[in-house]
PDB file of N, CA and C in Angstrom:
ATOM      1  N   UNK A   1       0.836  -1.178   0.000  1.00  0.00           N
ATOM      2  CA  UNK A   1       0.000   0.000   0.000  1.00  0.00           C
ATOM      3  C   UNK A   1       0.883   1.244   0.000  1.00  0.00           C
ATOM      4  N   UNK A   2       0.186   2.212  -1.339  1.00  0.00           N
ATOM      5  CA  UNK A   2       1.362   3.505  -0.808  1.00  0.00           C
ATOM      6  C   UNK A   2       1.087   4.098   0.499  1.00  0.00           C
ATOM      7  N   UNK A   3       2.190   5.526   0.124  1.00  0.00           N
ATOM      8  CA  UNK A   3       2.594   5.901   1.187  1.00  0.00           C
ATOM      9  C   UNK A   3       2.359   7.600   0.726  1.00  0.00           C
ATOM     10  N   UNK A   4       2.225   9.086   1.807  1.00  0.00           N
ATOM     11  CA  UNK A   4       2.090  10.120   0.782  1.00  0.00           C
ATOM     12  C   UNK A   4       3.671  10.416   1.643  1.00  0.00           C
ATOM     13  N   UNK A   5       4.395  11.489   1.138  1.00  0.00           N
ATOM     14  CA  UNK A   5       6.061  12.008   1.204  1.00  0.00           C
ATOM     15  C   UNK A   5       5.761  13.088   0.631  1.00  0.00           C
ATOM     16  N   UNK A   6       6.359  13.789   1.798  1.00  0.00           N
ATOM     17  CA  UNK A   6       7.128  15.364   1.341  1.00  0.00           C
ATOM     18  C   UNK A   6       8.558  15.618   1.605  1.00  0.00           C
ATOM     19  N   UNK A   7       8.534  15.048   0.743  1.00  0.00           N
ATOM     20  CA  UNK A   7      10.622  14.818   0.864  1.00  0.00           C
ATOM     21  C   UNK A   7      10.759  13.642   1.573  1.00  0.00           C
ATOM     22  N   UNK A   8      10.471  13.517   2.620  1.00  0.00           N
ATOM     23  CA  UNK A   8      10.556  12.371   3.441  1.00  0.00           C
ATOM     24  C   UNK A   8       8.769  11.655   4.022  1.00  0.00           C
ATOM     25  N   UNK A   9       9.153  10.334   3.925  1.00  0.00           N
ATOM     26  CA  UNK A   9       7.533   9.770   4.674  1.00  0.00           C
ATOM     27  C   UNK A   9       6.504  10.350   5.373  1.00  0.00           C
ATOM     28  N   UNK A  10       5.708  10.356   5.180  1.00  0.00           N
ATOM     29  CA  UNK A  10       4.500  10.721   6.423  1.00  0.00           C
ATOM     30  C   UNK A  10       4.046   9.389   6.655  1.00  0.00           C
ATOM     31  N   UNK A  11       3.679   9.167   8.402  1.00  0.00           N
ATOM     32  CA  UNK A  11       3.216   8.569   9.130  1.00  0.00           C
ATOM     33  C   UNK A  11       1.792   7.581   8.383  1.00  0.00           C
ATOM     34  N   UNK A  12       0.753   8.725   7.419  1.00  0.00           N
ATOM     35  CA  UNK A  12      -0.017   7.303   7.481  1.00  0.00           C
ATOM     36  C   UNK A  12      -0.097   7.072   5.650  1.00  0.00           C
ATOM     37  N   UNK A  13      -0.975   6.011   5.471  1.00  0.00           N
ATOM     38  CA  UNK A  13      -0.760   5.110   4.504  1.00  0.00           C
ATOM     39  C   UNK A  13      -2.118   5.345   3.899  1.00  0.00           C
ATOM     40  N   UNK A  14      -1.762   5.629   2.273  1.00  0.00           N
ATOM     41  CA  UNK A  14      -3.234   6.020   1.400  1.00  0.00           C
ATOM     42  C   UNK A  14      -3.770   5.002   1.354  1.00  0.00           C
ATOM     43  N   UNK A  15      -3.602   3.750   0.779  1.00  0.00           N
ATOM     44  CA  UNK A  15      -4.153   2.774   0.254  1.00  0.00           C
ATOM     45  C   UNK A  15      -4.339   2.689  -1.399  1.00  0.00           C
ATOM     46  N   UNK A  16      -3.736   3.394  -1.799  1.00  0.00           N
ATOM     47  CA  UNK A  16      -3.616   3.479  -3.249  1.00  0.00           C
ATOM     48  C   UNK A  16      -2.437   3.054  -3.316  1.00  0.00           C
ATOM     49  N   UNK A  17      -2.008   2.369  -4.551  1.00  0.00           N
ATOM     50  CA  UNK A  17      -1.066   1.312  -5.000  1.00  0.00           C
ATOM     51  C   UNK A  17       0.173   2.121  -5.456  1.00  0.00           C
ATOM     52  N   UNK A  18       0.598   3.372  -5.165  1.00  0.00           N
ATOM     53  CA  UNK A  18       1.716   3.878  -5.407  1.00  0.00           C
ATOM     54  C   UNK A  18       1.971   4.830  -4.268  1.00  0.00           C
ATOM     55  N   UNK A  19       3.145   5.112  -4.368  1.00  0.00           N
ATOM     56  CA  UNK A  19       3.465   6.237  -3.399  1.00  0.00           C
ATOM     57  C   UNK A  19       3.029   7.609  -4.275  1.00  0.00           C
ATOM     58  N   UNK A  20       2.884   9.031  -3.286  1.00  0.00           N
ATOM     59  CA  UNK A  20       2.393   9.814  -3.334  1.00  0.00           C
ATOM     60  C   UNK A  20       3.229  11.009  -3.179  1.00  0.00           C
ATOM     61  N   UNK A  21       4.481  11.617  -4.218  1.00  0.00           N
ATOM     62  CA  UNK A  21       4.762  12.536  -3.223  1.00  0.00           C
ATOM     63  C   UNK A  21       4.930  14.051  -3.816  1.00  0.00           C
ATOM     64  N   UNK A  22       4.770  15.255  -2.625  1.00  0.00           N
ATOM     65  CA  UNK A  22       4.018  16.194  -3.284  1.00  0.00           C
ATOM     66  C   UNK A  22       3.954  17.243  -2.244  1.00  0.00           C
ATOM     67  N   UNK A  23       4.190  18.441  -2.655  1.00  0.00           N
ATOM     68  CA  UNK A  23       4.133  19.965  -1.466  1.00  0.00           C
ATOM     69  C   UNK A  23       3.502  20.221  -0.915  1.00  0.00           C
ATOM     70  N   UNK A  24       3.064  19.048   0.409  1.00  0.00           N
ATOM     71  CA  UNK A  24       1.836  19.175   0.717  1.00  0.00           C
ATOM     72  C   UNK A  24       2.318  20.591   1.980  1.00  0.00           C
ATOM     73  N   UNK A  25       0.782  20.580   2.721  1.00  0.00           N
ATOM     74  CA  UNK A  25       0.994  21.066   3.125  1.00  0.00           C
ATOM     75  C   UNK A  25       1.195  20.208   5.024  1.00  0.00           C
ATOM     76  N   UNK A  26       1.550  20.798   5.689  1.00  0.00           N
ATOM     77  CA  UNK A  26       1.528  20.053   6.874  1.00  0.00           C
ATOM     78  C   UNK A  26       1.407  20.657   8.042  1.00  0.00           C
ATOM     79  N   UNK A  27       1.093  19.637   9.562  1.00  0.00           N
ATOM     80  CA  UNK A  27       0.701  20.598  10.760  1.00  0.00           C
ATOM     81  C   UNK A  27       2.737  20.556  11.141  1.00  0.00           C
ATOM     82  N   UNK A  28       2.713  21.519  12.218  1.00  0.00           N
ATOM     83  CA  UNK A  28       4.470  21.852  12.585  1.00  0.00           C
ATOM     84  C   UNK A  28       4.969  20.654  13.007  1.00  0.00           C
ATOM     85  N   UNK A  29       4.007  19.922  13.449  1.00  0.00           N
ATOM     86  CA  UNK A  29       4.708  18.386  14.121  1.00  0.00           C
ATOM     87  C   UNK A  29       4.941  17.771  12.671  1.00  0.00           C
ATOM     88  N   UNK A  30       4.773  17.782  11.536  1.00  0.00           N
ATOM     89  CA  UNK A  30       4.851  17.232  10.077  1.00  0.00           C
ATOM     90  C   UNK A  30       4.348  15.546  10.317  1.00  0.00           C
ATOM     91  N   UNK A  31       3.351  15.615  11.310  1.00  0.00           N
ATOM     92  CA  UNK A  31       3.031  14.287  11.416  1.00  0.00           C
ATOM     93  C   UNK A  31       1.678  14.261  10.599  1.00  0.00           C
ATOM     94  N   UNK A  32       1.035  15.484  10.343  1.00  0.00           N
ATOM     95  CA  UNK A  32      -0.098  15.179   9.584  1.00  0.00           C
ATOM     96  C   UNK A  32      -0.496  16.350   8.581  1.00  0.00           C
ATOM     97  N   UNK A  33      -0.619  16.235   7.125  1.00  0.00           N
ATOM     98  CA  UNK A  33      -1.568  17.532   6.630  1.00  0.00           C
ATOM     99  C   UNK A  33      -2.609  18.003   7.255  1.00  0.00           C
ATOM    100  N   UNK A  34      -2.290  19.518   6.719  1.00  0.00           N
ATOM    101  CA  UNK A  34      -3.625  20.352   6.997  1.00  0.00           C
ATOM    102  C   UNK A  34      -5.117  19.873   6.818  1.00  0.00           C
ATOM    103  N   UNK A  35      -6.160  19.971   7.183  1.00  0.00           N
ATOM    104  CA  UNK A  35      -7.076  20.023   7.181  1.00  0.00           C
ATOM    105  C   UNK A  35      -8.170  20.580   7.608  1.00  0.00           C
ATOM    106  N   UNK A  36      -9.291  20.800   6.830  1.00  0.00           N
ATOM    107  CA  UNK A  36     -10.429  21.761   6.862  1.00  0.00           C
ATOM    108  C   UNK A  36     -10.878  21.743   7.872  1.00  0.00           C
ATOM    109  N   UNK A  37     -11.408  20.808   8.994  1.00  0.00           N
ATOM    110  CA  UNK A  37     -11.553  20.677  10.671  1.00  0.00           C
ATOM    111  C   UNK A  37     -10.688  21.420  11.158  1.00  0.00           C
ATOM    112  N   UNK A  38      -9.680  21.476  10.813  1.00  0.00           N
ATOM    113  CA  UNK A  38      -8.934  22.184  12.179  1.00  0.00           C
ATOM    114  C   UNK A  38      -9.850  23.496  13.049  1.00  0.00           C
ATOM    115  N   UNK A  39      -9.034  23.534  14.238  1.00  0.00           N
ATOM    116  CA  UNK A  39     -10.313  24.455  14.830  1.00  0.00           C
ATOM    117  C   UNK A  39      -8.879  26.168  14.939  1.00  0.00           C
ATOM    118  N   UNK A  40      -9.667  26.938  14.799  1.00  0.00           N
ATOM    119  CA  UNK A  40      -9.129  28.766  15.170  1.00  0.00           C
ATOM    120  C   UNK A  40      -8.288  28.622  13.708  1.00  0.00           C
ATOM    121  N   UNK A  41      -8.880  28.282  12.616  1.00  0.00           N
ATOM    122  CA  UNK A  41      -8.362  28.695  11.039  1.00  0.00           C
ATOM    123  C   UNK A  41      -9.074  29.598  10.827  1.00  0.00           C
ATOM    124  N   UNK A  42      -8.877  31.065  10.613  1.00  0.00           N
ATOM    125  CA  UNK A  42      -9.939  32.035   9.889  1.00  0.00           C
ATOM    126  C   UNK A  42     -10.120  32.071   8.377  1.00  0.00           C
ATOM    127  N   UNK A  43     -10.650  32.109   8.228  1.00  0.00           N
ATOM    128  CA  UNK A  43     -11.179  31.978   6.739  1.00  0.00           C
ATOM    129  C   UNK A  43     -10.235  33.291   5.670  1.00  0.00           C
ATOM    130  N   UNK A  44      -9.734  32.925   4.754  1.00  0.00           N
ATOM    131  CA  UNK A  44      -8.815  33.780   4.366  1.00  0.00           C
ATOM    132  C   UNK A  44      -7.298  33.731   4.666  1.00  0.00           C
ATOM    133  N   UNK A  45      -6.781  33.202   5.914  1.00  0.00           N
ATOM    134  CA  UNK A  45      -5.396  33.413   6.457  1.00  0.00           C
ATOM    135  C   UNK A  45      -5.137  32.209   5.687  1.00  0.00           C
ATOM    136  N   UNK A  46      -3.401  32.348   6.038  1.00  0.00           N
ATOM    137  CA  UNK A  46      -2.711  31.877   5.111  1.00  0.00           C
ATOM    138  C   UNK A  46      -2.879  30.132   5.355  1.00  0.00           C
ATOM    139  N   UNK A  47      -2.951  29.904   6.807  1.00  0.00           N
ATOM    140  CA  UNK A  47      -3.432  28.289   7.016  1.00  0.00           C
ATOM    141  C   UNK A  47      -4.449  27.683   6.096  1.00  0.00           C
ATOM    142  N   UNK A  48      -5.837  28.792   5.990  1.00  0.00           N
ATOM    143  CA  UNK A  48      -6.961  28.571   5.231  1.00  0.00           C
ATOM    144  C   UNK A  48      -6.633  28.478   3.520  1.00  0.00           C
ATOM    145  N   UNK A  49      -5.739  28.885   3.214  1.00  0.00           N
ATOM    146  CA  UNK A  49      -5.140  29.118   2.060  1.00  0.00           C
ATOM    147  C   UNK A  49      -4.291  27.413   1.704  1.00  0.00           C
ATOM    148  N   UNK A  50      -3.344  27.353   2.903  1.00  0.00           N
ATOM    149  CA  UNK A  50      -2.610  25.781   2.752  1.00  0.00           C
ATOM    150  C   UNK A  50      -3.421  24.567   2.720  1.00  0.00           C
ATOM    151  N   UNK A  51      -4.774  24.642   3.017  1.00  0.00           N
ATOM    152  CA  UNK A  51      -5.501  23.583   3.692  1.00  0.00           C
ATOM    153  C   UNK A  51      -6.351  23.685   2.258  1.00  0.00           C
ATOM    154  N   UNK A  52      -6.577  24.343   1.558  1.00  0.00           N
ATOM    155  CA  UNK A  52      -7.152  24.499   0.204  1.00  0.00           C
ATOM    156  C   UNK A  52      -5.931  24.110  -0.554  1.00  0.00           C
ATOM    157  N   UNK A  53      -4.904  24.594  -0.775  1.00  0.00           N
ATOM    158  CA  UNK A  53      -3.669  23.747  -1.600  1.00  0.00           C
ATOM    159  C   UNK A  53      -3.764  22.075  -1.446  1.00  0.00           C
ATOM    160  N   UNK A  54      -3.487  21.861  -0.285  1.00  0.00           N
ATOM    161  CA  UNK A  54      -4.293  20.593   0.035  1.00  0.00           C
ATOM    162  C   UNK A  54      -5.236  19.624  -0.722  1.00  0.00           C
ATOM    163  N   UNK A  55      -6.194  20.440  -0.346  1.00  0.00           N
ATOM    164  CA  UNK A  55      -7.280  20.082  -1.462  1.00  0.00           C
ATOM    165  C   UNK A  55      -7.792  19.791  -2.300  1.00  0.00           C
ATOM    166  N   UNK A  56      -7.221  21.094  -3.145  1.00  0.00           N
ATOM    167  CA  UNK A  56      -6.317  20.943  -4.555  1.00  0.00           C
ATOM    168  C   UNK A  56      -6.423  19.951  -5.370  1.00  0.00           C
ATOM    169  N   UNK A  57      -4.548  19.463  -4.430  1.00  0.00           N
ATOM    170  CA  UNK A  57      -4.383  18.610  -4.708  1.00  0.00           C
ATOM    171  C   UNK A  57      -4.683  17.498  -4.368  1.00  0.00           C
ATOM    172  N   UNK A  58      -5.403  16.905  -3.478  1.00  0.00           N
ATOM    173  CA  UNK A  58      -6.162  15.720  -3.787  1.00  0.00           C
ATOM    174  C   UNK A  58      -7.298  15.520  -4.649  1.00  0.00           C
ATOM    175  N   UNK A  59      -7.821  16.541  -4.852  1.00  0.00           N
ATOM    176  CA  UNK A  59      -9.203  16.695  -5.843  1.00  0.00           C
ATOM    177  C   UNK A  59      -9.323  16.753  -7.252  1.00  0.00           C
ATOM    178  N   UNK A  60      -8.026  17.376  -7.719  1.00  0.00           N
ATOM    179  CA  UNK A  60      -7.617  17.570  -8.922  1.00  0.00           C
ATOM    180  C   UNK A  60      -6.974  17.124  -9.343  1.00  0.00           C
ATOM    181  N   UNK A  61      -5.524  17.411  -9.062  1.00  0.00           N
ATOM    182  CA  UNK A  61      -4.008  16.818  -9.328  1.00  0.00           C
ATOM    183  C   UNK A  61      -4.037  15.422  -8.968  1.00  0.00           C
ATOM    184  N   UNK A  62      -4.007  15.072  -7.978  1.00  0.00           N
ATOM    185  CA  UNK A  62      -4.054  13.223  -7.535  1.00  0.00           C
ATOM    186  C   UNK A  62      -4.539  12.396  -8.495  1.00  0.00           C
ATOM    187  N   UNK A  63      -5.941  12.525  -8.381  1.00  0.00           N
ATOM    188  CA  UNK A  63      -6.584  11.497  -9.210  1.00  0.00           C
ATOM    189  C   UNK A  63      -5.987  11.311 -10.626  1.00  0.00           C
ATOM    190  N   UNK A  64      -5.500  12.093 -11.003  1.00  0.00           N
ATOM    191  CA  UNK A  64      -5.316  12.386 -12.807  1.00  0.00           C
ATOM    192  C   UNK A  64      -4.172  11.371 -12.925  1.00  0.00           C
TER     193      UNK A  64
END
């Protein structure tokens, strides 16, 4: 099962049959990407901005 990498491994495992790797974005511990849950993101700041790069790229770019 792949794996996603930003330069080096991240902790968890896609389940898609290749590895994954790509500018994501990440929390400071680099143990996990951003995501839209997170709580005290204001809408507009630059977190809200990374967590849509994110997105992105899983929505668009990935699949292709």
């Amino acid at each position: 099962s792949g794996r996603l990498f930003a330069f080096l491994p991240l902790p968890s495992k896609t389940g898609f049959p290749v590895h994954i790797h790509a500018l994501f974005s990440m929390n400071s511990s680099r143990q996990r990407l951003r995501k839209p849950n997170e709580r005290g993101i204001e809408h507009g700041s630059d977190k809200d901005v990374l967590i849509k790069w994110n997105q992105l790229l899983f929505n668009h770019y990935i699949p292709q």
